[in-house]
Structure formats: structure tokens, C-alpha cells
C-alpha atoms as a PDB file:
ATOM      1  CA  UNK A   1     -18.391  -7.509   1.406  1.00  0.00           C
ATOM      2  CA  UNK A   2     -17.467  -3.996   0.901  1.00  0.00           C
ATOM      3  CA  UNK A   3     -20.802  -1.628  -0.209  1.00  0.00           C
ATOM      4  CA  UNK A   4     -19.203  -0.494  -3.331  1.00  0.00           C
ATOM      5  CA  UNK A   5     -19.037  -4.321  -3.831  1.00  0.00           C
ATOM      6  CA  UNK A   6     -22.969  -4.602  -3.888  1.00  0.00           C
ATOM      7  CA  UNK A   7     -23.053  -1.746  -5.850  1.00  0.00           C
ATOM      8  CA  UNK A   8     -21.195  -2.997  -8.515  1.00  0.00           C
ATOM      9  CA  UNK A   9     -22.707  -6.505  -8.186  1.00  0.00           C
ATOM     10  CA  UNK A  10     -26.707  -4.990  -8.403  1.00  0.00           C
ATOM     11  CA  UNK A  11     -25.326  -3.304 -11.527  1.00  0.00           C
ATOM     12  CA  UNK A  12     -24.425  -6.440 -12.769  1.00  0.00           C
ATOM     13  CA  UNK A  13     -26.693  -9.213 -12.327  1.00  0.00           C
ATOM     14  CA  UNK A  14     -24.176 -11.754 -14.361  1.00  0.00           C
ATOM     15  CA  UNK A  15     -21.921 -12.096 -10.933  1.00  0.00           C
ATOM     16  CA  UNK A  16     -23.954 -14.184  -8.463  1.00  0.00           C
ATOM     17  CA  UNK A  17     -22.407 -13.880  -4.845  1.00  0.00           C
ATOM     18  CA  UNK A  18     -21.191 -17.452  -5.006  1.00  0.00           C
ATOM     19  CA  UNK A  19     -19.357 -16.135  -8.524  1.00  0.00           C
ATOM     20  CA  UNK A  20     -18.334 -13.086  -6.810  1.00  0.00           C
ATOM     21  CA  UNK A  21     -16.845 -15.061  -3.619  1.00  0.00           C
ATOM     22  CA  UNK A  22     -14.956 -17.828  -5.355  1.00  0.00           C
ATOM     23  CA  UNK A  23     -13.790 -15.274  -7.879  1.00  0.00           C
ATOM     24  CA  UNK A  24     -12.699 -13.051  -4.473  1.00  0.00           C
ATOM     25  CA  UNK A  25     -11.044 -16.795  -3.565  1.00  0.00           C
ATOM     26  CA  UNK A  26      -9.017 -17.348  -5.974  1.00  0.00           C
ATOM     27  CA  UNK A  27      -7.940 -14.013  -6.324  1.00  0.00           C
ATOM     28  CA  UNK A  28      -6.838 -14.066  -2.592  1.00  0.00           C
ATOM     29  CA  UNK A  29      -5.092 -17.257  -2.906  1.00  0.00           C
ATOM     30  CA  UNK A  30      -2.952 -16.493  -6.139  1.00  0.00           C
ATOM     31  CA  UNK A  31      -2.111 -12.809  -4.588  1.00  0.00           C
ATOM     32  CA  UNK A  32      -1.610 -13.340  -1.021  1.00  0.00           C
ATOM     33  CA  UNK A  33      -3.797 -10.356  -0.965  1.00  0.00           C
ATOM     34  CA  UNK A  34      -6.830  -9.165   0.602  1.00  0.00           C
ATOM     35  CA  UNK A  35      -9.843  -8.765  -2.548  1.00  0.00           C
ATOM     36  CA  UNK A  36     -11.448  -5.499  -0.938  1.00  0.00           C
ATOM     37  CA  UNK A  37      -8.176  -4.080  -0.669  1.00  0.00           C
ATOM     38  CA  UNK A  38      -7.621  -4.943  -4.922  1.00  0.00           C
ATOM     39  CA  UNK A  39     -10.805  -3.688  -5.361  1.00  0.00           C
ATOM     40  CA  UNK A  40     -10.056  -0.185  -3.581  1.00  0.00           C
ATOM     41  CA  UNK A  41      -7.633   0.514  -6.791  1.00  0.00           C
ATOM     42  CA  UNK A  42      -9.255   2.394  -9.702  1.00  0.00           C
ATOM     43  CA  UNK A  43      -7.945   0.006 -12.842  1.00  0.00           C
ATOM     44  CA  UNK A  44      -7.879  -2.803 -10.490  1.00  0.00           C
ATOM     45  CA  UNK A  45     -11.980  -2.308 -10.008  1.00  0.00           C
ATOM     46  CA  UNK A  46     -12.191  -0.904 -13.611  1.00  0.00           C
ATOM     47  CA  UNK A  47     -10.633  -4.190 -15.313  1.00  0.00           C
ATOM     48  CA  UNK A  48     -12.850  -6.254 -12.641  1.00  0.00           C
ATOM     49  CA  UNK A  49     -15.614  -4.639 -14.046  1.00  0.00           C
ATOM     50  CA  UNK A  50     -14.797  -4.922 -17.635  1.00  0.00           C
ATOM     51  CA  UNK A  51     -14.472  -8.287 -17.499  1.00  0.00           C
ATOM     52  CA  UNK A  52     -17.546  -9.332 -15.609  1.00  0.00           C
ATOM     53  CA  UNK A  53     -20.164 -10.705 -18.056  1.00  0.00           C
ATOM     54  CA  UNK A  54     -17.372 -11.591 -21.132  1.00  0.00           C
ATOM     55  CA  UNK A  55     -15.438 -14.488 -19.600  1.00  0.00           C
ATOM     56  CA  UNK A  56     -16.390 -17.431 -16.909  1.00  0.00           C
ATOM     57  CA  UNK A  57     -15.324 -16.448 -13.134  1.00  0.00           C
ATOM     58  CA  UNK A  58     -11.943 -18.492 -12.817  1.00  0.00           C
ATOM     59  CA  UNK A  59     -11.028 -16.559 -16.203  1.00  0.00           C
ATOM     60  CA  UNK A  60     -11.555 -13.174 -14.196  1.00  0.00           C
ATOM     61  CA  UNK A  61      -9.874 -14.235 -10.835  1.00  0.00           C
ATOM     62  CA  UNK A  62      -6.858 -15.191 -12.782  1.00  0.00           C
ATOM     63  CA  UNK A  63      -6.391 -12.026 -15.172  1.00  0.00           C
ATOM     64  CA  UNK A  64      -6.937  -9.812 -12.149  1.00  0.00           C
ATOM     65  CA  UNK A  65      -4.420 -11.803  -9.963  1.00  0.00           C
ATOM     66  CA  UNK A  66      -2.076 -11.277 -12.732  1.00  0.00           C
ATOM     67  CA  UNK A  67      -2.728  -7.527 -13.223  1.00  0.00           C
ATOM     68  CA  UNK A  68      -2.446  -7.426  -9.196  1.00  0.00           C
ATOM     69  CA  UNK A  69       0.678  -8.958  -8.623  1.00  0.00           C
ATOM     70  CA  UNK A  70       2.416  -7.157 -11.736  1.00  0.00           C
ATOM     71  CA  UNK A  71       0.864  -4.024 -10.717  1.00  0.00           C
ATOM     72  CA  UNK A  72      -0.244  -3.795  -7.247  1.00  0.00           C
ATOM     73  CA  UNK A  73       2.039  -6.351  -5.281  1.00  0.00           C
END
């Protein structure tokens, strides 16, 4: 896992790092895309971020494959 990763994650004790890797899963799986990469774009990280804490985990993998593949991909 990428340090910026464990940053984010120590800020935000609400994403456990079995959350954070099926979350990182799914994400991969809908995308076809590698999670670190994602995670290297601003809004990308930004809406990860955002949503961590106010929905369950599949509920975040699947709004940021969305916002990946209509954005990113």
C-alpha cells in the first residue's frame, strides 16, 4: 500500500485495512484498474476521502469505480 495510503487511513480510523483492501478489490475488479494508480488522481483521492466514514465500504468501491471509469478510464 502506497504511503499516502497510510496517511490517509491513520487520519481516518473508520477504514480498517481489511475495509480499505476489499474496498481497493472491488474497485480493481469493476475498473480493470490498478487502486494506487486511482488514488494518484486529485478528485479521485478527494471523493475517496469524502466518502470514507458516510457510507459502508462496497457503497464507496462502487461510486469511485463509477467516477473512475466515467472519468479516468
Amino acid at each position: 500500500m502506497g504511503l499516502l495510503l497510510r496517511v490517509i487511513l491513520r487520519e481516518r480510523e473508520e477504514v480498517t485495512m481489511n475495509n480499505y483492501d476489499m474496498i481497493a478489490s472491488i474497485v480493481e475488479a469493476e475498473t480493470s484498474a490498478n487502486f494506487e494508480e486511482l488514488m494518484q488522481d486529485e478528485e479521485f483521492k478527494k471523493l475517496f476521502e469524502s466518502l470514507v466514514g458516510k457510507v459502508n465500504g462496497t457503497s464507496i468501491a462502487l461510486q469511485l469505480s463509477e467516477y473512475a471509469n466515467n472519468n479516468l478510464i
